[in-house]
C-alpha atoms as a PDB file:
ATOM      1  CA  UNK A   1     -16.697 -10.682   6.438  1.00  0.00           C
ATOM      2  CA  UNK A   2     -13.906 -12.289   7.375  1.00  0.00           C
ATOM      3  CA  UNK A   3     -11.122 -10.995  10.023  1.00  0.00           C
ATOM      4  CA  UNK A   4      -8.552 -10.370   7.918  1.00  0.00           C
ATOM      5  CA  UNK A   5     -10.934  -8.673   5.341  1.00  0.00           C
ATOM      6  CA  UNK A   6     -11.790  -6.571   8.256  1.00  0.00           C
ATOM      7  CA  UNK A   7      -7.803  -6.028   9.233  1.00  0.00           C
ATOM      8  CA  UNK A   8      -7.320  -4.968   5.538  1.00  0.00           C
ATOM      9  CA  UNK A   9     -10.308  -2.756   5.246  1.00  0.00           C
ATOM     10  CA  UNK A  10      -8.806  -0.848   8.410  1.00  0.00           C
ATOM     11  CA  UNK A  11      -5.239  -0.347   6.822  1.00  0.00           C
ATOM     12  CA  UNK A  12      -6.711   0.724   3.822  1.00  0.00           C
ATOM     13  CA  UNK A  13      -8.741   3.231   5.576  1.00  0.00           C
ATOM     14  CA  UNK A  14      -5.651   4.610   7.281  1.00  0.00           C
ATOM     15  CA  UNK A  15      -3.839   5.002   4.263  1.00  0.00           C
ATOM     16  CA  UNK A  16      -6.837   7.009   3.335  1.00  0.00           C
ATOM     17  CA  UNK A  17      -6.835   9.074   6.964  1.00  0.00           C
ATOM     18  CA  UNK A  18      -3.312   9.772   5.636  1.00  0.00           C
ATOM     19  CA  UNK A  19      -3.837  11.361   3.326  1.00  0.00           C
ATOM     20  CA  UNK A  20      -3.137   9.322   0.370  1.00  0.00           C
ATOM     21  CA  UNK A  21      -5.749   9.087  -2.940  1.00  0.00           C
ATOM     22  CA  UNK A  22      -6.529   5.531  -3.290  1.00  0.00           C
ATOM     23  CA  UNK A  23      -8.667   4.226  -6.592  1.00  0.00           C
ATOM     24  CA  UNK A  24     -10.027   0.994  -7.047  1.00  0.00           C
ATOM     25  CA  UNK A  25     -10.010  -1.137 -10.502  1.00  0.00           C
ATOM     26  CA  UNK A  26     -12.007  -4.475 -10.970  1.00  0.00           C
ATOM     27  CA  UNK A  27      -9.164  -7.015 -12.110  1.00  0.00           C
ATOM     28  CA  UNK A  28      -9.963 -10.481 -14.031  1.00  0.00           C
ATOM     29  CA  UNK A  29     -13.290 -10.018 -13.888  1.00  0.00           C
ATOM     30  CA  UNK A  30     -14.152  -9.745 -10.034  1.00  0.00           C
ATOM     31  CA  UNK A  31     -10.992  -9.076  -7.802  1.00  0.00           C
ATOM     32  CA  UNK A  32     -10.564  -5.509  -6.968  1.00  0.00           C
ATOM     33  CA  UNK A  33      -7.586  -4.464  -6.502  1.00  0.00           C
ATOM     34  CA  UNK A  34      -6.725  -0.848  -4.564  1.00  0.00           C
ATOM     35  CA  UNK A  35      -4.277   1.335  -6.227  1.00  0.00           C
ATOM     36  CA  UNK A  36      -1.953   3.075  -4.055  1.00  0.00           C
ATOM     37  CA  UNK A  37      -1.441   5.601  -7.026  1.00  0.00           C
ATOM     38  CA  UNK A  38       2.539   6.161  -5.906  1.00  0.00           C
ATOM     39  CA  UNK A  39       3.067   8.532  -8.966  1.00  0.00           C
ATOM     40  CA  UNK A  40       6.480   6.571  -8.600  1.00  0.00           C
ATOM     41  CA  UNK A  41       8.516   4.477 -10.805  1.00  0.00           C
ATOM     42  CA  UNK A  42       6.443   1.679  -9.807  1.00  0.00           C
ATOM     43  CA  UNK A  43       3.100   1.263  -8.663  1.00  0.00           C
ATOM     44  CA  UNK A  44       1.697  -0.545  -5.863  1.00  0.00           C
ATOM     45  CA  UNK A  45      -1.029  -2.500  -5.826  1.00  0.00           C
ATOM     46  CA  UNK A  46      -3.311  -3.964  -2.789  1.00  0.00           C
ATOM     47  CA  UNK A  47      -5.791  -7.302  -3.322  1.00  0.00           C
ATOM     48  CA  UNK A  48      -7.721  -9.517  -1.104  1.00  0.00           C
ATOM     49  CA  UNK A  49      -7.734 -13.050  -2.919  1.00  0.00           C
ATOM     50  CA  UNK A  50     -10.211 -14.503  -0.887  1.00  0.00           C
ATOM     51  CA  UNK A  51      -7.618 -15.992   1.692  1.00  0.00           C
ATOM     52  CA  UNK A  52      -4.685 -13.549   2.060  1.00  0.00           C
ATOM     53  CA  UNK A  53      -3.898  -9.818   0.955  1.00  0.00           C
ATOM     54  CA  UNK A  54      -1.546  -9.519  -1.503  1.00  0.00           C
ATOM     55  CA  UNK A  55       0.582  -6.166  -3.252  1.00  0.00           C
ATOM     56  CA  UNK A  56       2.311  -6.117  -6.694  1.00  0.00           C
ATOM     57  CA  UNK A  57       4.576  -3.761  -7.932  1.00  0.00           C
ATOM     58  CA  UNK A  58       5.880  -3.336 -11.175  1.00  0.00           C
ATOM     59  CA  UNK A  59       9.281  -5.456  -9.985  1.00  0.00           C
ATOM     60  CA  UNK A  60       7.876  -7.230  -7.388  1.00  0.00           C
ATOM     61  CA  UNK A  61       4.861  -8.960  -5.695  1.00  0.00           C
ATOM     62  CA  UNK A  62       3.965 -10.593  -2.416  1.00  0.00           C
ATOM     63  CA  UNK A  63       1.892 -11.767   0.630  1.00  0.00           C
ATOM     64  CA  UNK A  64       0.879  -8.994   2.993  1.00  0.00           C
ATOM     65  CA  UNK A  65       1.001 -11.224   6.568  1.00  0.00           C
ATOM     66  CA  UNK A  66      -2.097  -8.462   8.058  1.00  0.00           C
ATOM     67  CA  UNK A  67      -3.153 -10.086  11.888  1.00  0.00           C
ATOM     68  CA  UNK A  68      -2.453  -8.873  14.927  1.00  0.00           C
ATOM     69  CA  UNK A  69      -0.107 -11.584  15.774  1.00  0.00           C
ATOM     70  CA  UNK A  70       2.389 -10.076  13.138  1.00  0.00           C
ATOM     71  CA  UNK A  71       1.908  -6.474  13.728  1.00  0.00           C
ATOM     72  CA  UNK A  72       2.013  -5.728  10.152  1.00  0.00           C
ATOM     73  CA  UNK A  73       0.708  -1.608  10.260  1.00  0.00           C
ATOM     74  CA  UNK A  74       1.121   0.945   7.403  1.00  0.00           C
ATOM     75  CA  UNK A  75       4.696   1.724   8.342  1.00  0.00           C
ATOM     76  CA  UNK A  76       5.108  -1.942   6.575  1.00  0.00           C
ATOM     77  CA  UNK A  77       3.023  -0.596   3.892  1.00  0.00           C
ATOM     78  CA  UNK A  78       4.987   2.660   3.676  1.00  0.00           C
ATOM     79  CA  UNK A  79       8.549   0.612   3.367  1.00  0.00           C
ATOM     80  CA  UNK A  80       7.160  -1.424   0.541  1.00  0.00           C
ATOM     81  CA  UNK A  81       5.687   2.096  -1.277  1.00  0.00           C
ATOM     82  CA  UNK A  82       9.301   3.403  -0.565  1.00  0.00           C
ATOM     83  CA  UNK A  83      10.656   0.526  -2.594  1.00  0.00           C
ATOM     84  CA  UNK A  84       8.742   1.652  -5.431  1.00  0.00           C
ATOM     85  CA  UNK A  85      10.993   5.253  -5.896  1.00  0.00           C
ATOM     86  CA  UNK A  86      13.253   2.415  -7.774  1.00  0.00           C
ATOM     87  CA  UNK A  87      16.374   4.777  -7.103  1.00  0.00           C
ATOM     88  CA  UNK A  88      14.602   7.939  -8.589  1.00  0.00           C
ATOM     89  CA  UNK A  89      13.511  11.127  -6.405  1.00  0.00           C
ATOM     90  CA  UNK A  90       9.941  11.771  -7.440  1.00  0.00           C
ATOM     91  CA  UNK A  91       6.836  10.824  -6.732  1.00  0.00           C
ATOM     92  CA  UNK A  92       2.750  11.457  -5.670  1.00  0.00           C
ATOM     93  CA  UNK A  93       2.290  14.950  -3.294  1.00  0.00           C
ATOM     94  CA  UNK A  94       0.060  12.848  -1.300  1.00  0.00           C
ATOM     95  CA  UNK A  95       2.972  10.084  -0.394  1.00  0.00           C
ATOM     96  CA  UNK A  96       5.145  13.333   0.234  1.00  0.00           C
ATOM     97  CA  UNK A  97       2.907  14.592   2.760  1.00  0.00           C
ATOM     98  CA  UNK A  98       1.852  10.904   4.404  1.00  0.00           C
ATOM     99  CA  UNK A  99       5.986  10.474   5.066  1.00  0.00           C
ATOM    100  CA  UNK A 100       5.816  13.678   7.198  1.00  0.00           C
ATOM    101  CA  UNK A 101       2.957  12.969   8.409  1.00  0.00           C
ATOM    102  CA  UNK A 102       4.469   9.817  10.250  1.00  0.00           C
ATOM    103  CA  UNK A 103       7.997  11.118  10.595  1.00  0.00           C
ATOM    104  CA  UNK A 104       9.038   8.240   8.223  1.00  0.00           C
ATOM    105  CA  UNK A 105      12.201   9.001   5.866  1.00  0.00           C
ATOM    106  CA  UNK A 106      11.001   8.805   2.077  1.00  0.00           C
ATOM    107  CA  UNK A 107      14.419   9.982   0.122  1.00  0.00           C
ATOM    108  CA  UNK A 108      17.345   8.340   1.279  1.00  0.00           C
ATOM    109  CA  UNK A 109      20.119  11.059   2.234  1.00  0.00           C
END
């Protein structure tokens, strides 16, 4: 297993230590992707490609740049699940809670 396998393994096992209910679906046939289950107006997606972890949204998609060099950490995670609220106030109890949980502002005042 590669480092940055093991780098994403360990932010998706925060997210989980959070709190948050994350399911897993097999995508074209052998990529699985992790389902951040928002309960948002979009949903947020999580994939290692084989060379670099990746997210999709319903408006959106990108590289995640994971390493210790960047000091990407689940706050960076949390700002793109924010992103997902698409202007609307409602979304998963679980996402509720993991915002307290890190002091980090969900609903913009």
């Amino acid at each position: 297993m590669s480092e940055l396998e093991l780098e994403f393994n360990a932010l998706i096992r925060d997210l989980l230590n959070l709190g948050v209910e994350i399911t897993m679906k097999v995508k074209d046939g052998a990529i699985i992707w992790y389902d951040l289950n928002t309960g948002m107006k979009s949903d947020l997606h999580l994939y290692f490609d084989g060379e670099s972890v990746k997210w999709k949204g319903r408006y959106g998609e990108g590289t995640l740049n994971l390493g210790k060099e960047t000091g990407f950490n689940v706050i960076n995670v949390m700002e793109l699940v924010k992103e997902c609220l698409c202007g609307r106030t409602y979304c998963s109890h679980m996402w509720v809670e993991a915002f307290r949980k890190m002091a980090f502002e969900l609903f913009d005042e």
